[in-house]
Protein backbone atom coordinates (compact mmCIF):
# COMPACT_ATOMS: atom_id res chain seq x y z
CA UNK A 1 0.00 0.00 0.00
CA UNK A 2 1.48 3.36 -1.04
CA UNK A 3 0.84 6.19 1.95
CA UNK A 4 -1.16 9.05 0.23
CA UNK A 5 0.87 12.03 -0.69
CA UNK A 6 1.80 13.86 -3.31
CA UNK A 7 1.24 10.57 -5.76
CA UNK A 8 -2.16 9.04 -5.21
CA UNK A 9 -1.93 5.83 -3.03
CA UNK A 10 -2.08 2.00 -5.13
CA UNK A 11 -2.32 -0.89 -3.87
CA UNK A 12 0.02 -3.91 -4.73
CA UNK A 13 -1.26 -7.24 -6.19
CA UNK A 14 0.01 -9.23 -3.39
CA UNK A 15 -0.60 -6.37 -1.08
CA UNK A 16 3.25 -5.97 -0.43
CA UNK A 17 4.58 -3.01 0.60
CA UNK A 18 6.05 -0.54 -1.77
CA UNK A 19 8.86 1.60 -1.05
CA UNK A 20 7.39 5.72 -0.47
CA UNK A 21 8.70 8.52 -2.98
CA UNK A 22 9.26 11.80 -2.04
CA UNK A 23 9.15 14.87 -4.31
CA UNK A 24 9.11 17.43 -1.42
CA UNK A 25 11.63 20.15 -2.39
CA UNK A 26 12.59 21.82 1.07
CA UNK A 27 16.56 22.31 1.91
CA UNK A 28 16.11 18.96 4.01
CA UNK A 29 14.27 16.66 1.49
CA UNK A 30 15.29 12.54 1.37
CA UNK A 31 17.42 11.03 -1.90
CA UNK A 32 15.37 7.61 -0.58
CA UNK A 33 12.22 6.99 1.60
CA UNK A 34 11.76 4.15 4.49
CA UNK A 35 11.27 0.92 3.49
CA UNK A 36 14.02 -1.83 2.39
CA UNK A 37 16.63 0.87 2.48
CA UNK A 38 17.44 3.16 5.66
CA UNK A 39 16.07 6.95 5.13
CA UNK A 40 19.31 9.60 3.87
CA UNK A 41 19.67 12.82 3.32
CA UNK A 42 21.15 14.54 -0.03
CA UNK A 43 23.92 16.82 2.23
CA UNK A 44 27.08 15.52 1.50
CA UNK A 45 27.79 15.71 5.39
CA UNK A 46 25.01 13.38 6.20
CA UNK A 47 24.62 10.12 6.69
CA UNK A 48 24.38 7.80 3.72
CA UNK A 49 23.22 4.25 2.85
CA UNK A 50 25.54 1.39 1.54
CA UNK A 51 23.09 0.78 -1.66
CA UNK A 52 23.03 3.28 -4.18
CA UNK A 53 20.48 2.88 -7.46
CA UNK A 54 21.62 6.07 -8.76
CA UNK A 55 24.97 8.19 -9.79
CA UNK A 56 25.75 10.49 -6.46
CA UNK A 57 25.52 13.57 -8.10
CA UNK A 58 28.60 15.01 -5.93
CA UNK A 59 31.18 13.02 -7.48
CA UNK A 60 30.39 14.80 -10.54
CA UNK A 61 32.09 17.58 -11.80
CA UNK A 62 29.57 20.28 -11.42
CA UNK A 63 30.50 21.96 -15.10
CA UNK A 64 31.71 19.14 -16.96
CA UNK A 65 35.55 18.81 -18.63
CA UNK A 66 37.92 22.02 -18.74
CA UNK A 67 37.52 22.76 -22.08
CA UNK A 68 40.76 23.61 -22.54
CA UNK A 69 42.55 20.02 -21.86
CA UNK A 70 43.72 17.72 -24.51
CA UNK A 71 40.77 15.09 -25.09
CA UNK A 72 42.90 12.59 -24.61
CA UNK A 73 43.37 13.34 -21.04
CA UNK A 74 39.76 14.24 -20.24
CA UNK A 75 39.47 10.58 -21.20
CA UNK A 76 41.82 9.38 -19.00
CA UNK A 77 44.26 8.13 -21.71
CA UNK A 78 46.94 9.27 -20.92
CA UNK A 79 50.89 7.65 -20.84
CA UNK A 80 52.48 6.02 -18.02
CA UNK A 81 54.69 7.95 -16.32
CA UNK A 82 58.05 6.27 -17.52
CA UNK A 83 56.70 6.44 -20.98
CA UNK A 84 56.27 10.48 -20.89
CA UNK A 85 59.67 10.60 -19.14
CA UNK A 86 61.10 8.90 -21.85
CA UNK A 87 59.21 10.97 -24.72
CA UNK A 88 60.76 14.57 -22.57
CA UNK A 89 63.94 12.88 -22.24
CA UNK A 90 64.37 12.23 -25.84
CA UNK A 91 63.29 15.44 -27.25
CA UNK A 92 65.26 17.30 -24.99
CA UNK A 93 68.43 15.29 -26.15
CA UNK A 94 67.34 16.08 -29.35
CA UNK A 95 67.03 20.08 -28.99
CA UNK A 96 70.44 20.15 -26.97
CA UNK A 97 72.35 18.15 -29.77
CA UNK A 98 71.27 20.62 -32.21
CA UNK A 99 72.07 23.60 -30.01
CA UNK A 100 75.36 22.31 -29.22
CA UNK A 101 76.23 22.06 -32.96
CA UNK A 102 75.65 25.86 -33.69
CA UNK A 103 78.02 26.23 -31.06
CA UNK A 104 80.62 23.87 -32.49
CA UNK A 105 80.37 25.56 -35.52
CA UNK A 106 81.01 28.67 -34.47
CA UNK A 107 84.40 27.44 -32.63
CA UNK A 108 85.53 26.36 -35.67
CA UNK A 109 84.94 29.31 -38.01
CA UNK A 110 86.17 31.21 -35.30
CA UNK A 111 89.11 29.25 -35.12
CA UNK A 112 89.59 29.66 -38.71
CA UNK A 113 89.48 32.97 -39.00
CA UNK A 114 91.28 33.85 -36.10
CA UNK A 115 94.31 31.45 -37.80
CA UNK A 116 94.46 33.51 -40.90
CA UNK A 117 91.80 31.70 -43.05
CA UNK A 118 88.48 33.42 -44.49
CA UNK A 119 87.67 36.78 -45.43
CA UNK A 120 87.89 36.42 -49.07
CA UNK A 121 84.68 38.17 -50.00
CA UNK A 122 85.08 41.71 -50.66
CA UNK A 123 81.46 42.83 -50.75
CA UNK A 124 80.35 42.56 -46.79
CA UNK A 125 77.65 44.34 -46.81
CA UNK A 126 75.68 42.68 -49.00
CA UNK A 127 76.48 39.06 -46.85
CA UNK A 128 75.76 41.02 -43.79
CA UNK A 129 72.17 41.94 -45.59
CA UNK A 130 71.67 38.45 -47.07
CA UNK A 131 72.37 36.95 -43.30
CA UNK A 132 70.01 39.69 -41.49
CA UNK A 133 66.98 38.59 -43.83
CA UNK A 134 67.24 34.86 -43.56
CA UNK A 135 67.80 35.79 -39.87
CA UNK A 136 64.50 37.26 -39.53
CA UNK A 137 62.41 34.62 -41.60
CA UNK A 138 64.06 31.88 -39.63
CA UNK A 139 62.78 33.52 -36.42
CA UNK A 140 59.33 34.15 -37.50
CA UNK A 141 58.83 30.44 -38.94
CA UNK A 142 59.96 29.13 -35.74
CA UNK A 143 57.66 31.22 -34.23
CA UNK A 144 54.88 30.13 -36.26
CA UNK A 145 55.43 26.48 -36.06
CA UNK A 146 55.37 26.59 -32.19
CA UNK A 147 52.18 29.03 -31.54
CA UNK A 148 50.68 26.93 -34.05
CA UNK A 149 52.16 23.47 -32.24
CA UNK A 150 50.24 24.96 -28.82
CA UNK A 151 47.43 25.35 -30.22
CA UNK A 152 47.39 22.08 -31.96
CA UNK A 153 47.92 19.68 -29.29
CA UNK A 154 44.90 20.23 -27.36
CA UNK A 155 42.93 18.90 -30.08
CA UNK A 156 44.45 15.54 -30.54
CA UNK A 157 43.20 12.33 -29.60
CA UNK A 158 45.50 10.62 -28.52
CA UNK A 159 49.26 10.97 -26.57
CA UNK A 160 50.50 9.36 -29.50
CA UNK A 161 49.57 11.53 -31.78
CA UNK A 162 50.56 14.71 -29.45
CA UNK A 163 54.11 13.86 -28.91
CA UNK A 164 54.81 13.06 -32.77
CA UNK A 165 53.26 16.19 -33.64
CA UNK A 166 55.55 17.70 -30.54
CA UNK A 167 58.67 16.15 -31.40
CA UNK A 168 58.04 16.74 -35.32
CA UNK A 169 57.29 20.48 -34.85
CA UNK A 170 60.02 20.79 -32.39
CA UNK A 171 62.60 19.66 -34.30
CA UNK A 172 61.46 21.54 -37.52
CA UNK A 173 61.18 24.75 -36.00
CA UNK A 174 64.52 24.95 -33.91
CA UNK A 175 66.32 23.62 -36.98
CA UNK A 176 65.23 26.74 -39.53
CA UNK A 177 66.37 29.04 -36.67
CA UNK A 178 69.85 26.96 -36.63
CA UNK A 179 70.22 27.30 -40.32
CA UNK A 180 69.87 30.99 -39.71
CA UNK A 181 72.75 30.43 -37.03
CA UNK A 182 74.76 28.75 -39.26
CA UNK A 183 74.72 30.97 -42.11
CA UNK A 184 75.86 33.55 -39.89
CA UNK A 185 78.58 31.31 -38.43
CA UNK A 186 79.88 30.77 -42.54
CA UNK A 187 79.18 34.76 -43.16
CA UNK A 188 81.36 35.56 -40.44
CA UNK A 189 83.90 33.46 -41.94
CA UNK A 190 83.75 34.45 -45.42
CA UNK A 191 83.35 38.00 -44.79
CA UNK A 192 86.15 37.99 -41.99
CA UNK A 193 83.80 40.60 -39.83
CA UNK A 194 82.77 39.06 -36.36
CA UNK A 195 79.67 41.23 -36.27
CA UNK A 196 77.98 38.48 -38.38
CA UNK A 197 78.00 36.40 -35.18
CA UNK A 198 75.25 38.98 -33.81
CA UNK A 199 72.69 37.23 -35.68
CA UNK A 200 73.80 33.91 -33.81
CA UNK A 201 72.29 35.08 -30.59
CA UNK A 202 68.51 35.06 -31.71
CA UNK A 203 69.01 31.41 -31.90
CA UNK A 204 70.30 30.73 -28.44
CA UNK A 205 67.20 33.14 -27.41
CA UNK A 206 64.55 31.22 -29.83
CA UNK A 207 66.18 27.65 -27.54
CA UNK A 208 66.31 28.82 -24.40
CA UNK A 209 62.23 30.16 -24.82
CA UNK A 210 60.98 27.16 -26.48
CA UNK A 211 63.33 24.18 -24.78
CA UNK A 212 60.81 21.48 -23.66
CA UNK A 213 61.43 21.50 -20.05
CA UNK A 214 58.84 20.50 -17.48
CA UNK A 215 56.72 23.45 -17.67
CA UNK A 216 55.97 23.89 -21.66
CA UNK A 217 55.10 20.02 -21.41
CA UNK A 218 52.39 20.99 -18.58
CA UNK A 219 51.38 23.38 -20.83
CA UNK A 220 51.09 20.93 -23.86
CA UNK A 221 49.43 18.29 -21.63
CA UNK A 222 47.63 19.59 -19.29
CA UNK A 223 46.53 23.34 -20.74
CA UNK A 224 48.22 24.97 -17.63
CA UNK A 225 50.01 28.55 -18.30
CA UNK A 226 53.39 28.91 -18.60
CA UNK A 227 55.36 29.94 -15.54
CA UNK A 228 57.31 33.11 -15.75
């Protein structure tokens, strides 16, 4: 028999009890009602039953998925520790072996020149111009590829596809600013003037602001912002 309330009272066929709803909506109204199950409140600081026939409401996230986080990780896909400490570990070996060859090449057309060779070009000037130019494309497709890497990775579906995309972009965009380093490495040689190695120091800039430490893979992974 169903006490008379809000919902008109039935009676079973067996004339079995049936458990009482409530649709009262006061600050203190029940999730359940007495019968088979003991009588709870829907306060999070109350006392609650061991059955449950329905989600609890409070272990979900009252707006839904940041937005702003890769899919991937909203779906709980992400890698394994070891494997994203191998991933950083390897493109960071990466981005340091290419930095560290700009710098060996500008020993040894330093060395050179210092030793008596180079300096056979008479016009400088227009070297100097030729090496400022590719100097400023190289900086602004580097800059490109990344701002368009960050806002890339986000989308993805998968870590798999994020850190080839990271790694590929990486590697593409610190190596047109090294061919800009370069070039200025072989202008200072050929021109013999060591104010071609100016243009060198845009690249150790563009490296040191893009290197994939821990906080630029944060940023990648989990849309955090960049620390200062």
């Amino acid at each position: 028999m169903r006490p008379a309330g809000l919902e008109p009272a039935t009676c079973g066929l067996e004339d079995r009890r049936s458990i009482q709803l409530s649709y009262e909506r006061s600050t203190g109204w029940f999730v359940g009602a007495a019968g088979f199950e003991p009588t709870t409140y829907c306060s999070q600081s109350s006392r609650a039953t061991g059955l449950r026939y329905a989600p609890n409401v409070f272990n979900i996230p009252p707006h839904g998925p940041r937005q702003g986080s890769p899919r991937y990780l909203r779906d709980m896909n992400g890698p394994t520790p070891e494997q994203l400490a191998a991933d950083k570990r390897t493109l960071r070996v990466i981005w340091l072996s290419i930095s560290m060859g700009v710098v060996i090449l500008c020993a040894i057309m330093t060395f050179l020149l210092r030793s008596g060779s180079g300096g056979s070009l008479a016009d400088n000037s227009l070297i100097f111009g030729l090496n400022a130019v590719i100097n400023v494309v190289a900086l602004i497709t580097g800059f490109s590829i990344q701002k368009k890497l960050d806002a890339t990775v986000p989308t993805l579906e998968s870590y798999a596809d994020a850190i080839a995309l990271i790694r590929t972009r990486c590697i593409i965009s610190i190596a047109a600013v090294e061919a800009s380093a370069m070039f200025a490495a072989i202008a200072m040689f050929l021109t013999g003037e060591f104010l071609n190695l100016a243009f060198v120091i845009p690249f150790f800039a563009f490296a040191w602001l893009f290197f994939p430490s821990e906080a630029r893979f944060a940023y990648w992974f989990a849309g955090t912002e960049l620390e200062d």
